[in-house]
N, C-alpha and C. Protein backbone atom coordinates (compact mmCIF):
# COMPACT_ATOMS: atom_id res chain seq x y z
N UNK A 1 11.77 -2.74 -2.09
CA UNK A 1 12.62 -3.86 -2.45
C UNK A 1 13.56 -3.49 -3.59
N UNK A 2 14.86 -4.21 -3.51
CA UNK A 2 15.88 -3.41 -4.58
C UNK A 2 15.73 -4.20 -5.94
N UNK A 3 15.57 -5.69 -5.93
CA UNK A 3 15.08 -6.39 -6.68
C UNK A 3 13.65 -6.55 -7.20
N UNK A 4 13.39 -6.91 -8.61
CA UNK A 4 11.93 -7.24 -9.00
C UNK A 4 11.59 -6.30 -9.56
N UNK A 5 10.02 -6.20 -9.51
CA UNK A 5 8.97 -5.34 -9.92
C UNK A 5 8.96 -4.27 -9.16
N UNK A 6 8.54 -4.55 -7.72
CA UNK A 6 8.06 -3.88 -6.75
C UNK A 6 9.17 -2.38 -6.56
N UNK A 7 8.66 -0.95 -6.68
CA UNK A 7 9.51 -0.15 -5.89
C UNK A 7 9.12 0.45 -4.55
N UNK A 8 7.99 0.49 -4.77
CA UNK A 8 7.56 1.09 -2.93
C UNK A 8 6.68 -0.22 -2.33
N UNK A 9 7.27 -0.72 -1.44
CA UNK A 9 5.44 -2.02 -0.65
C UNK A 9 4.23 -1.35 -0.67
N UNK A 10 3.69 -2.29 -0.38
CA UNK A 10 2.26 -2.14 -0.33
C UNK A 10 2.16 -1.64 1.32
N UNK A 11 1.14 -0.44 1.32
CA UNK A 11 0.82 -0.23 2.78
C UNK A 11 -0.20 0.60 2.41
N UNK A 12 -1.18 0.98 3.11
CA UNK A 12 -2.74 1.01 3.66
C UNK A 12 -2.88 2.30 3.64
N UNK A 13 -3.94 2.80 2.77
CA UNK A 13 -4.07 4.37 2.81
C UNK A 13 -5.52 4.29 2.76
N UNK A 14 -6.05 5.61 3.53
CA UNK A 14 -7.65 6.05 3.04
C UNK A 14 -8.64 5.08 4.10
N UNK A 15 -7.88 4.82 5.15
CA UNK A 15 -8.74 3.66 6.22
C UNK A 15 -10.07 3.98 6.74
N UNK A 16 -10.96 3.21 6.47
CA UNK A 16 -12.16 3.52 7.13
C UNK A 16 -12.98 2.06 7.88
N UNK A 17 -14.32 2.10 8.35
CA UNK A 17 -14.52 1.01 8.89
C UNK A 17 -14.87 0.00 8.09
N UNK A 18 -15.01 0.53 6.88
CA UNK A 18 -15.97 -0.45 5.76
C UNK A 18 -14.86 -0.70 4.79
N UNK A 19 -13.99 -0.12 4.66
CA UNK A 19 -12.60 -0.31 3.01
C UNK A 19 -11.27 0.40 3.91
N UNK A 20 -10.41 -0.32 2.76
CA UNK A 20 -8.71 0.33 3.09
C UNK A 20 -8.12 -0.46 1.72
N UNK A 21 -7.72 1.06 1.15
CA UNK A 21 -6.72 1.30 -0.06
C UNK A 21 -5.58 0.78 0.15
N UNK A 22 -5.16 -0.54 -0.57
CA UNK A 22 -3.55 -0.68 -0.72
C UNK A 22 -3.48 -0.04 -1.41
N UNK A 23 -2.10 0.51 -1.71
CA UNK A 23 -1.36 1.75 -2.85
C UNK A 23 0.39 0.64 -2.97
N UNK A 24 0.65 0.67 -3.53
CA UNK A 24 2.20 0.74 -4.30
C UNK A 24 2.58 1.13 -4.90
N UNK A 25 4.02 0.95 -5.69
CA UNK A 25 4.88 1.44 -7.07
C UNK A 25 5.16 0.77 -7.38
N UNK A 26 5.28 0.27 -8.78
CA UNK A 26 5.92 -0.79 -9.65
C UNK A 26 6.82 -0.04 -10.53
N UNK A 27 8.62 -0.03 -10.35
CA UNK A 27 9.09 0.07 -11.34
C UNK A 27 9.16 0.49 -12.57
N UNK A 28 8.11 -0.79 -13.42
CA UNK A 28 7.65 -0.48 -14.88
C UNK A 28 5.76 -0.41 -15.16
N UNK A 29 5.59 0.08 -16.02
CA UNK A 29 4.32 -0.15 -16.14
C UNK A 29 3.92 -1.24 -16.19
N UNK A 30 2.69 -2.06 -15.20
CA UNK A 30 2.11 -3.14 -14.75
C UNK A 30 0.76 -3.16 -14.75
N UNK A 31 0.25 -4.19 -13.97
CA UNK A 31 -1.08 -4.97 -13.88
C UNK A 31 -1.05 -4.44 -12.22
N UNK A 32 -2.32 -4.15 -11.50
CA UNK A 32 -2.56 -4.20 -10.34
C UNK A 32 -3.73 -4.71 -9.34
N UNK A 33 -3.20 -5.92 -8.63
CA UNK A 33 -4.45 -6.37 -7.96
C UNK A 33 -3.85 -6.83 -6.69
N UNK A 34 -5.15 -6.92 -5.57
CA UNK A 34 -4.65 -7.61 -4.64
C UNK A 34 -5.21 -9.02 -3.75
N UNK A 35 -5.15 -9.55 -3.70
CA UNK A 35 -5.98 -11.13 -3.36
C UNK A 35 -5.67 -10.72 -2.01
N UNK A 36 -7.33 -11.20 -1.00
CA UNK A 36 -7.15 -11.44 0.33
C UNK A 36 -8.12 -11.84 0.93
N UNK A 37 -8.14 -12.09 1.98
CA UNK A 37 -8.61 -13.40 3.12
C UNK A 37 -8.84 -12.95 3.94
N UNK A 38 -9.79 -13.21 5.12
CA UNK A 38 -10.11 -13.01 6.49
C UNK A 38 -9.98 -14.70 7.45
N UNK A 39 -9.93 -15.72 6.36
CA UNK A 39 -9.54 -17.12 7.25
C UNK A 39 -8.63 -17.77 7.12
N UNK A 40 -7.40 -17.10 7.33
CA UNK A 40 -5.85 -17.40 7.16
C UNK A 40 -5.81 -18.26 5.81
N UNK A 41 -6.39 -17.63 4.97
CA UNK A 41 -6.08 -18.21 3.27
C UNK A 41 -6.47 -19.51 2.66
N UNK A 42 -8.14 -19.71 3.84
CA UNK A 42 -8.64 -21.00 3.31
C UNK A 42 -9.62 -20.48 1.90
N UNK A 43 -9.66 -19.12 1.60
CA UNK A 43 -10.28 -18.42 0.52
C UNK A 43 -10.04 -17.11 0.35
N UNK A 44 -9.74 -16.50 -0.93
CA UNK A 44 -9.15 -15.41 -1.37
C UNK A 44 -10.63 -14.57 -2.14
N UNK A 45 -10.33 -13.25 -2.05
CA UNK A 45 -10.94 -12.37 -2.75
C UNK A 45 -10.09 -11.60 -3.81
N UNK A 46 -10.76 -11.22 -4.41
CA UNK A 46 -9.60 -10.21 -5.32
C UNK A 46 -10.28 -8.63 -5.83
N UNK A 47 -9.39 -7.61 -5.50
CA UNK A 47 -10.18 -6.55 -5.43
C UNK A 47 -9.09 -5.78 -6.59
N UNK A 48 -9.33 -5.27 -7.45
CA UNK A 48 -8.55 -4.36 -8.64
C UNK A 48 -8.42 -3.31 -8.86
N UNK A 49 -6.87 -3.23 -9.55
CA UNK A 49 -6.98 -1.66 -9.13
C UNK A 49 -7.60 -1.16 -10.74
N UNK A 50 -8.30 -0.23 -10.31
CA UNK A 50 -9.55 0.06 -11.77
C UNK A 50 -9.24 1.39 -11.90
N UNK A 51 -9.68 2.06 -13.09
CA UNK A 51 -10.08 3.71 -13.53
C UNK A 51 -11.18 3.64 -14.12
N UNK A 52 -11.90 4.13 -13.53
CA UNK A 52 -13.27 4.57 -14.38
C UNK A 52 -14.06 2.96 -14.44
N UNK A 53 -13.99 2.29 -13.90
CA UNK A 53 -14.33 0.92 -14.02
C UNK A 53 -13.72 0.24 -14.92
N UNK A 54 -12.78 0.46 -15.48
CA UNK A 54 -11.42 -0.45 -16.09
C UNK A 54 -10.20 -0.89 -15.59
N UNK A 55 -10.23 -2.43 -15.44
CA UNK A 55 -8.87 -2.49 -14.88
C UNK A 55 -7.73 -2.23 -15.33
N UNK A 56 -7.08 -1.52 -14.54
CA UNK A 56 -5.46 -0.62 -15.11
C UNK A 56 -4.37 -2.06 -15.65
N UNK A 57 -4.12 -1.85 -16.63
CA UNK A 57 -2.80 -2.82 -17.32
C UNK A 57 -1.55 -1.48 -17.05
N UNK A 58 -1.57 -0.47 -17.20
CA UNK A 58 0.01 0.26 -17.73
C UNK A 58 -0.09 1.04 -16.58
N UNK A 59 0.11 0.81 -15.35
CA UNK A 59 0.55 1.91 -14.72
C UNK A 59 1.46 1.90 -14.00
N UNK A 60 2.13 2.81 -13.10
CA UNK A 60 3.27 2.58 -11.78
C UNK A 60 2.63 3.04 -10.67
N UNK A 61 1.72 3.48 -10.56
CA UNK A 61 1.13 3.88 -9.29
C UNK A 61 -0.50 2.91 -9.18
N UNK A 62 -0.16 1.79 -8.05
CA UNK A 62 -1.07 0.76 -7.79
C UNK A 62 -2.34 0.90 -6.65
N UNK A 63 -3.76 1.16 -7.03
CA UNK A 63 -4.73 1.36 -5.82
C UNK A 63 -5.40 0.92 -5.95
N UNK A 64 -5.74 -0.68 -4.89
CA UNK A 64 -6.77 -1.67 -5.24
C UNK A 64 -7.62 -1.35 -3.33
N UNK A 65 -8.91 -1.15 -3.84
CA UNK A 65 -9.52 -1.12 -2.30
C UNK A 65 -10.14 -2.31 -2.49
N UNK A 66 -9.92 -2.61 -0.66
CA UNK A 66 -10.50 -4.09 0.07
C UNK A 66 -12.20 -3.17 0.50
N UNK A 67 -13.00 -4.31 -0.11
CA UNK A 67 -14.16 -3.99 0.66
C UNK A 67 -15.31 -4.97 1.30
N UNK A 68 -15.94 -5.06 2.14
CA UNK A 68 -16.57 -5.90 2.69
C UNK A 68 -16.08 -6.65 3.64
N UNK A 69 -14.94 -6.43 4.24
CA UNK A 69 -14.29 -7.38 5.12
C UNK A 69 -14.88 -6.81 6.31
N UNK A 70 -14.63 -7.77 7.44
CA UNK A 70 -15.16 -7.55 8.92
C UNK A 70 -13.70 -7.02 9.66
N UNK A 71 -14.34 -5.64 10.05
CA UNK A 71 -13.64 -4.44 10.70
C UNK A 71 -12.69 -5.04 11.99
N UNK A 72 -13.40 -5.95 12.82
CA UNK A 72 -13.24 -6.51 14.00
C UNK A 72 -11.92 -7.99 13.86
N UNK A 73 -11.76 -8.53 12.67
CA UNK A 73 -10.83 -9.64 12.32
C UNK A 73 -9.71 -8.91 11.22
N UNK A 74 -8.48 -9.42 11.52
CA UNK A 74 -7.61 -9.45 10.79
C UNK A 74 -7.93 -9.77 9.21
N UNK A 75 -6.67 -9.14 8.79
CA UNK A 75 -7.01 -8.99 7.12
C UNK A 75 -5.82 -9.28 6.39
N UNK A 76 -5.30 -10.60 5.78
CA UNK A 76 -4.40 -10.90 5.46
C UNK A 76 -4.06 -10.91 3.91
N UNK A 77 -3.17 -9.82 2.76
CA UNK A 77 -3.42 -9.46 1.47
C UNK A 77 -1.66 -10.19 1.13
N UNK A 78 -2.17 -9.41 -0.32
CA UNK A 78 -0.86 -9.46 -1.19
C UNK A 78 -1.53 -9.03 -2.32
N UNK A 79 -0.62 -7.66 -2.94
CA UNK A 79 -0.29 -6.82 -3.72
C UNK A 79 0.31 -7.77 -5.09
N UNK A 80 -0.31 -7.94 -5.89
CA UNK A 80 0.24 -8.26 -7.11
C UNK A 80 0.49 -7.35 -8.42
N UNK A 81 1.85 -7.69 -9.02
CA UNK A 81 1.43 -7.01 -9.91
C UNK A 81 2.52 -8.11 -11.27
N UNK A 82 2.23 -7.60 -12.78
CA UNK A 82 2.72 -8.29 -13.39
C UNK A 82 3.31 -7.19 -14.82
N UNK A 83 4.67 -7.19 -15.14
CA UNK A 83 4.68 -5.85 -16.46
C UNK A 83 3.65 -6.20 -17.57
N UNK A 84 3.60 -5.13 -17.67
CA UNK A 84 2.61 -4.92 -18.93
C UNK A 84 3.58 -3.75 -20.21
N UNK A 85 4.62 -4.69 -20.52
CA UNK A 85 5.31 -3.44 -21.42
C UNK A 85 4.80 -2.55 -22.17
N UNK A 86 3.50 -3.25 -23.19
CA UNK A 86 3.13 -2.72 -24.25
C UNK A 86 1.18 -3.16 -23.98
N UNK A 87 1.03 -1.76 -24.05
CA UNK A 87 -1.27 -1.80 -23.72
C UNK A 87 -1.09 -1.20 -25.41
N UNK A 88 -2.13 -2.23 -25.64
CA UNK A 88 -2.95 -1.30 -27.16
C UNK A 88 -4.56 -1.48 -26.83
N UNK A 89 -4.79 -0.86 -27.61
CA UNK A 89 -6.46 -0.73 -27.46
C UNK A 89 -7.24 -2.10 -26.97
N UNK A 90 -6.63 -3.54 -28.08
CA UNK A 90 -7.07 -4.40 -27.85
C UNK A 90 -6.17 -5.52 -27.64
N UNK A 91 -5.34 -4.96 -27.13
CA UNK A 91 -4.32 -5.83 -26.67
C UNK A 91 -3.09 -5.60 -25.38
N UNK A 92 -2.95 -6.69 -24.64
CA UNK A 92 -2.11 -6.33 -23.72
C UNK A 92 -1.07 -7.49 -23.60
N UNK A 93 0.31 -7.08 -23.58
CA UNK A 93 1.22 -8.20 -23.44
C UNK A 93 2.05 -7.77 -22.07
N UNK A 94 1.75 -9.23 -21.54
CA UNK A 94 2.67 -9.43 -20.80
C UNK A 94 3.89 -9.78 -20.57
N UNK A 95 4.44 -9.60 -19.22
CA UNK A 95 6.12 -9.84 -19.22
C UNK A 95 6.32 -10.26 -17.88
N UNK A 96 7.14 -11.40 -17.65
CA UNK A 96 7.84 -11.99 -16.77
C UNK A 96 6.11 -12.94 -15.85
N UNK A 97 6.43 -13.07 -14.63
CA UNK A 97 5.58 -14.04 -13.91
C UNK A 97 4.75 -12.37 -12.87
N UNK A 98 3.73 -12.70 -12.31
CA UNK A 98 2.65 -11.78 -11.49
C UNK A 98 4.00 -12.60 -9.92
N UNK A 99 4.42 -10.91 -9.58
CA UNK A 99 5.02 -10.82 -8.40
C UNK A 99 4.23 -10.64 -7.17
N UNK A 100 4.55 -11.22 -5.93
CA UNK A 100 3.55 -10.71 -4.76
C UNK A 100 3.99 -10.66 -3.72
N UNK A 101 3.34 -9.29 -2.93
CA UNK A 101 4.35 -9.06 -1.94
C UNK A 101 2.98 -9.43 -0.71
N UNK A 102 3.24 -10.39 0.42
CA UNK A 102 2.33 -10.47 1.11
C UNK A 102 2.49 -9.46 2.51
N UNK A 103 1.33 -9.10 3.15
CA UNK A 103 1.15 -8.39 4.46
C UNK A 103 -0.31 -8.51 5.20
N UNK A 104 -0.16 -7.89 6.07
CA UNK A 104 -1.56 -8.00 6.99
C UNK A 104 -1.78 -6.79 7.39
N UNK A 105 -3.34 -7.06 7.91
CA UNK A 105 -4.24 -5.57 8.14
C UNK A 105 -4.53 -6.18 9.80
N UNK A 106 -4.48 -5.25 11.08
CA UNK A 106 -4.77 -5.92 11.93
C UNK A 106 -5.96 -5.41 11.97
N UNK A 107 -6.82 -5.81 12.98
CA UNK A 107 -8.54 -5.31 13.23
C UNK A 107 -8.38 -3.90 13.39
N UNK A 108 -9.19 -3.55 12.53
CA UNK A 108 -9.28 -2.02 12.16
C UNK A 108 -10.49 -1.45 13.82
N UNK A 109 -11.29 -2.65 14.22
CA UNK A 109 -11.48 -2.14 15.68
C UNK A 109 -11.37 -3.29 16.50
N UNK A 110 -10.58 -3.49 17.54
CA UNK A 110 -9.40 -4.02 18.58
C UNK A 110 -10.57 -4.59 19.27
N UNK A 111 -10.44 -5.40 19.80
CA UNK A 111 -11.45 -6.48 20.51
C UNK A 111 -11.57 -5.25 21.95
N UNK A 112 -10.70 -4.67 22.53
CA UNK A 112 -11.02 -3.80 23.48
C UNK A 112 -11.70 -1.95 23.07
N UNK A 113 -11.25 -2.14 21.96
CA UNK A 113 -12.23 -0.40 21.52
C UNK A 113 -11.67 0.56 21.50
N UNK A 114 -9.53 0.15 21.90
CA UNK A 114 -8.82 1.53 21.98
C UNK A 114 -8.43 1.56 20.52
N UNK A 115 -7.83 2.66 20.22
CA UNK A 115 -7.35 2.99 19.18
C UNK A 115 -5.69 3.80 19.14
N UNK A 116 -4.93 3.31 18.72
CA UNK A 116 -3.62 4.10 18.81
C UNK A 116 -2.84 4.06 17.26
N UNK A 117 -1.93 5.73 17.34
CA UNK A 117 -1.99 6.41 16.21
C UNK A 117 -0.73 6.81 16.43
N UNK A 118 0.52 7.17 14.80
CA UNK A 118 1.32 8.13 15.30
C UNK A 118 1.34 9.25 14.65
N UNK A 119 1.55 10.41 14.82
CA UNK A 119 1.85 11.73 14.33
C UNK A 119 2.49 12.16 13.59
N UNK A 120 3.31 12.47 12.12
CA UNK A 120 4.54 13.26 12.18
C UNK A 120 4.17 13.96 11.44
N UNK A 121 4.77 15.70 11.95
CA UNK A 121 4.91 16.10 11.09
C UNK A 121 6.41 17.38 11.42
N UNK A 122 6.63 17.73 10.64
CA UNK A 122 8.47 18.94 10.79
C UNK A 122 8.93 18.41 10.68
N UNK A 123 9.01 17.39 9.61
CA UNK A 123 10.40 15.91 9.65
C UNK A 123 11.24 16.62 8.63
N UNK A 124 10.84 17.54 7.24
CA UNK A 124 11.31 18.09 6.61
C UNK A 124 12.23 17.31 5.87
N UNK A 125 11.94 15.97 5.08
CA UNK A 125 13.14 14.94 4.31
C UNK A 125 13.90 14.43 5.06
N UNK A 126 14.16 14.61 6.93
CA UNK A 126 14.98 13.53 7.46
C UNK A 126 14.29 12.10 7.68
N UNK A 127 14.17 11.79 6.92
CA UNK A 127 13.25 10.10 6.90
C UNK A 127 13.94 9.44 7.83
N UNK A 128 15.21 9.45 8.23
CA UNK A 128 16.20 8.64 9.33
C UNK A 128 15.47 8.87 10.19
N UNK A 129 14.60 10.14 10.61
CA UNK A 129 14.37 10.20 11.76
C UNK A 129 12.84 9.44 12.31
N UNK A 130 12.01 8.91 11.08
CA UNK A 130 11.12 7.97 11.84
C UNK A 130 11.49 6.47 12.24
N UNK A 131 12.26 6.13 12.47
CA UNK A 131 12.75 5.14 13.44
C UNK A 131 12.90 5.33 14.65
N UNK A 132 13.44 6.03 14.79
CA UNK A 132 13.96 7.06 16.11
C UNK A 132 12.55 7.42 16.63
N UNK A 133 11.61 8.21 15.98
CA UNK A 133 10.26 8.40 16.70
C UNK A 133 9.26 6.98 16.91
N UNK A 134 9.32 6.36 16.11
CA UNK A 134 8.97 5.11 16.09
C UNK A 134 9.18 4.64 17.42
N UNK A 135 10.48 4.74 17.64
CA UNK A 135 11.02 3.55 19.19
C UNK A 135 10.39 4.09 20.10
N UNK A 136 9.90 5.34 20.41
CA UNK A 136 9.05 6.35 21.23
C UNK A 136 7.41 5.82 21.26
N UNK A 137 7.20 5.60 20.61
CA UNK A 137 5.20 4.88 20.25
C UNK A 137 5.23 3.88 20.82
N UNK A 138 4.31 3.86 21.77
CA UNK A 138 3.41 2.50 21.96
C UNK A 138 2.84 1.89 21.16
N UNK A 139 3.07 0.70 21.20
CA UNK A 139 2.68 -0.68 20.23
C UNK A 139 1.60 -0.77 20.59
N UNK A 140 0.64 -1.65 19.79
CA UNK A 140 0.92 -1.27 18.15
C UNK A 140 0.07 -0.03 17.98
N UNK A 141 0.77 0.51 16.82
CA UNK A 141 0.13 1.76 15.93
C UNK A 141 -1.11 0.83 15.25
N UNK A 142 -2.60 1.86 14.91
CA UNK A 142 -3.37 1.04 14.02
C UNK A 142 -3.02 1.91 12.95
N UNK A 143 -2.52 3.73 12.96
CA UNK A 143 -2.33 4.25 11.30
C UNK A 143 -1.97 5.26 11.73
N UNK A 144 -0.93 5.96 10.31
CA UNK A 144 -0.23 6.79 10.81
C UNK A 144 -0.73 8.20 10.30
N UNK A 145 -0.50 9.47 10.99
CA UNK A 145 -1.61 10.63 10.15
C UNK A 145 0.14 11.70 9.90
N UNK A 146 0.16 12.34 8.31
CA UNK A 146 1.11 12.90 8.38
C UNK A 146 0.17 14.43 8.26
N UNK A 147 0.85 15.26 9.38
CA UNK A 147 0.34 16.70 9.53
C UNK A 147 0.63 17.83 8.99
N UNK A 148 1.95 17.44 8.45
CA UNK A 148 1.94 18.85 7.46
C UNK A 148 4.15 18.50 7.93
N UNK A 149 4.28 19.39 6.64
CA UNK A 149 6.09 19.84 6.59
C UNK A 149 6.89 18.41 6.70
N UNK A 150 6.01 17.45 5.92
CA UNK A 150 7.15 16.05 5.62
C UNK A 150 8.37 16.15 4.77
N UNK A 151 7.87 17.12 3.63
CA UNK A 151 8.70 17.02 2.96
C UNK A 151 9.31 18.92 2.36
N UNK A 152 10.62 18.91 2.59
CA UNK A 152 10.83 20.65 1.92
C UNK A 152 9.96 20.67 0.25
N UNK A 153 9.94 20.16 -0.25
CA UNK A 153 9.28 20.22 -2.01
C UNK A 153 9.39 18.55 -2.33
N UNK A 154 8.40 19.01 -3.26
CA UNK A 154 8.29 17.45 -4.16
C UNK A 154 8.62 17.79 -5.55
N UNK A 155 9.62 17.76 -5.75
CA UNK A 155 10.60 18.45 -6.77
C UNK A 155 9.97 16.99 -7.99
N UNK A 156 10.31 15.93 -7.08
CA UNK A 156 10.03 14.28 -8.71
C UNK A 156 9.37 13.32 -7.95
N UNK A 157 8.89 12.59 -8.58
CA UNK A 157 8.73 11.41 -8.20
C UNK A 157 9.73 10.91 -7.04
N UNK A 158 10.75 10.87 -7.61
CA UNK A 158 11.83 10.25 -6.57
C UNK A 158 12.09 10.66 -5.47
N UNK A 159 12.04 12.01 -5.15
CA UNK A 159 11.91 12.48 -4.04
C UNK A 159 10.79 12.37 -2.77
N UNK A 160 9.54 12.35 -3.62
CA UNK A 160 8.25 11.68 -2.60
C UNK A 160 8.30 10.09 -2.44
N UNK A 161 8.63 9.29 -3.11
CA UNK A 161 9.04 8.05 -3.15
C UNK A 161 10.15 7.58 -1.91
N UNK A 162 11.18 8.73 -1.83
CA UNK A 162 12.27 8.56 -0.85
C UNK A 162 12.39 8.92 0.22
N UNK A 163 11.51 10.19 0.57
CA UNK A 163 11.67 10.60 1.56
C UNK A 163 9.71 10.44 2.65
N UNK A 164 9.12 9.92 1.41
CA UNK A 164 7.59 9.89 2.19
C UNK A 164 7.46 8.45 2.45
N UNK A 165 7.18 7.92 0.75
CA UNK A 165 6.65 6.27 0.26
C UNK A 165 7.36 5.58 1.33
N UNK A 166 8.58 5.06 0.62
CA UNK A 166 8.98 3.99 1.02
C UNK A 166 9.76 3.96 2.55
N UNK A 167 9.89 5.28 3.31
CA UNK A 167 10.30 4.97 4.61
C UNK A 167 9.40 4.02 5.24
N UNK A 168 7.75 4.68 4.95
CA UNK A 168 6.72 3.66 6.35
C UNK A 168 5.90 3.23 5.53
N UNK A 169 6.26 2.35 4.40
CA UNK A 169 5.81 1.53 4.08
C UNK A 169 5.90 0.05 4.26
N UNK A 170 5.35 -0.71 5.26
CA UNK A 170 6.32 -1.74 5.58
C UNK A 170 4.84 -3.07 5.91
């Protein structure tokens, strides 16, 4: 998003049958959590993104895992986060309102038992070109596996951000 907090969405890393890692980027150093539901938002959970069993106030790189949800039902989140300009030991100030970007997890196993996946890898920084492979996949993908040669170097941040993050993050 070009506006706000948010620089990369939230999208799903580290999938297994029991947890799945949201990850994002925030801009500035922030707060990271994510609230979510399995009964279209008649009740929320909230899972944090922690180090060492502390929840993170100052960071830009956001990883809150969902756990305990049922593999077989949809999983409906949102990625929050809020600046945290200034962390001191015993103090944390905040800035502006907790932003949220909402999305969904579909059943991590499909009422029928198939599973479908896409591939890439020799993309070498043309990020234009997963659209184009995209229109090629059968719907729906449940996750995507990258195999190697996404990117020529990861010279900065900005460069894995531009040419990895935020293409299929959606």
């Amino acid at each position: 998003p070009a506006e706000g907090l948010f620089m990369v969405k939230p999208h799903l890393q580290l999938l297994d049958e029991k947890s799945a890692a949201v990850v994002w980027m925030t801009k500035r150093p922030a707060t990271g959590f994510v609230e979510w539901s399995q009964d279209n938002g008649a009740s929320w959970k909230t899972a944090w993104d922690e180090k060492d069993g502390l929840r993170d106030a100052g960071s830009r790189v956001h990883v809150a895992t969902l756990r305990g949800f049922k593999p077989s039902m949809p999983v409906v989140y949102r990625a929050c986060s809020q600046e945290t300009p200034h962390v001191f030991a015993y103090k944390t100030f905040f800035k502006g309102d907790v932003e949220k970007i909402e999305s969904k997890l579909a059943p991590l196993v499909p009422a029928d038992g198939t599973v479908s996946f896409a591939m890439f890898n020799d993309v070498h920084c043309n990020h234009a070109i997963y659209s184009t492979l995209l229109d090629n996949v059968k719907k729906p993908v449940n996750f995507t596996v990258f195999a190697g040669d996404i990117m020529n170097s990861t010279d900065s941040e900005a460069c894995v951000v531009h040419n990895l993050l935020a293409p299929l993050a959606y």
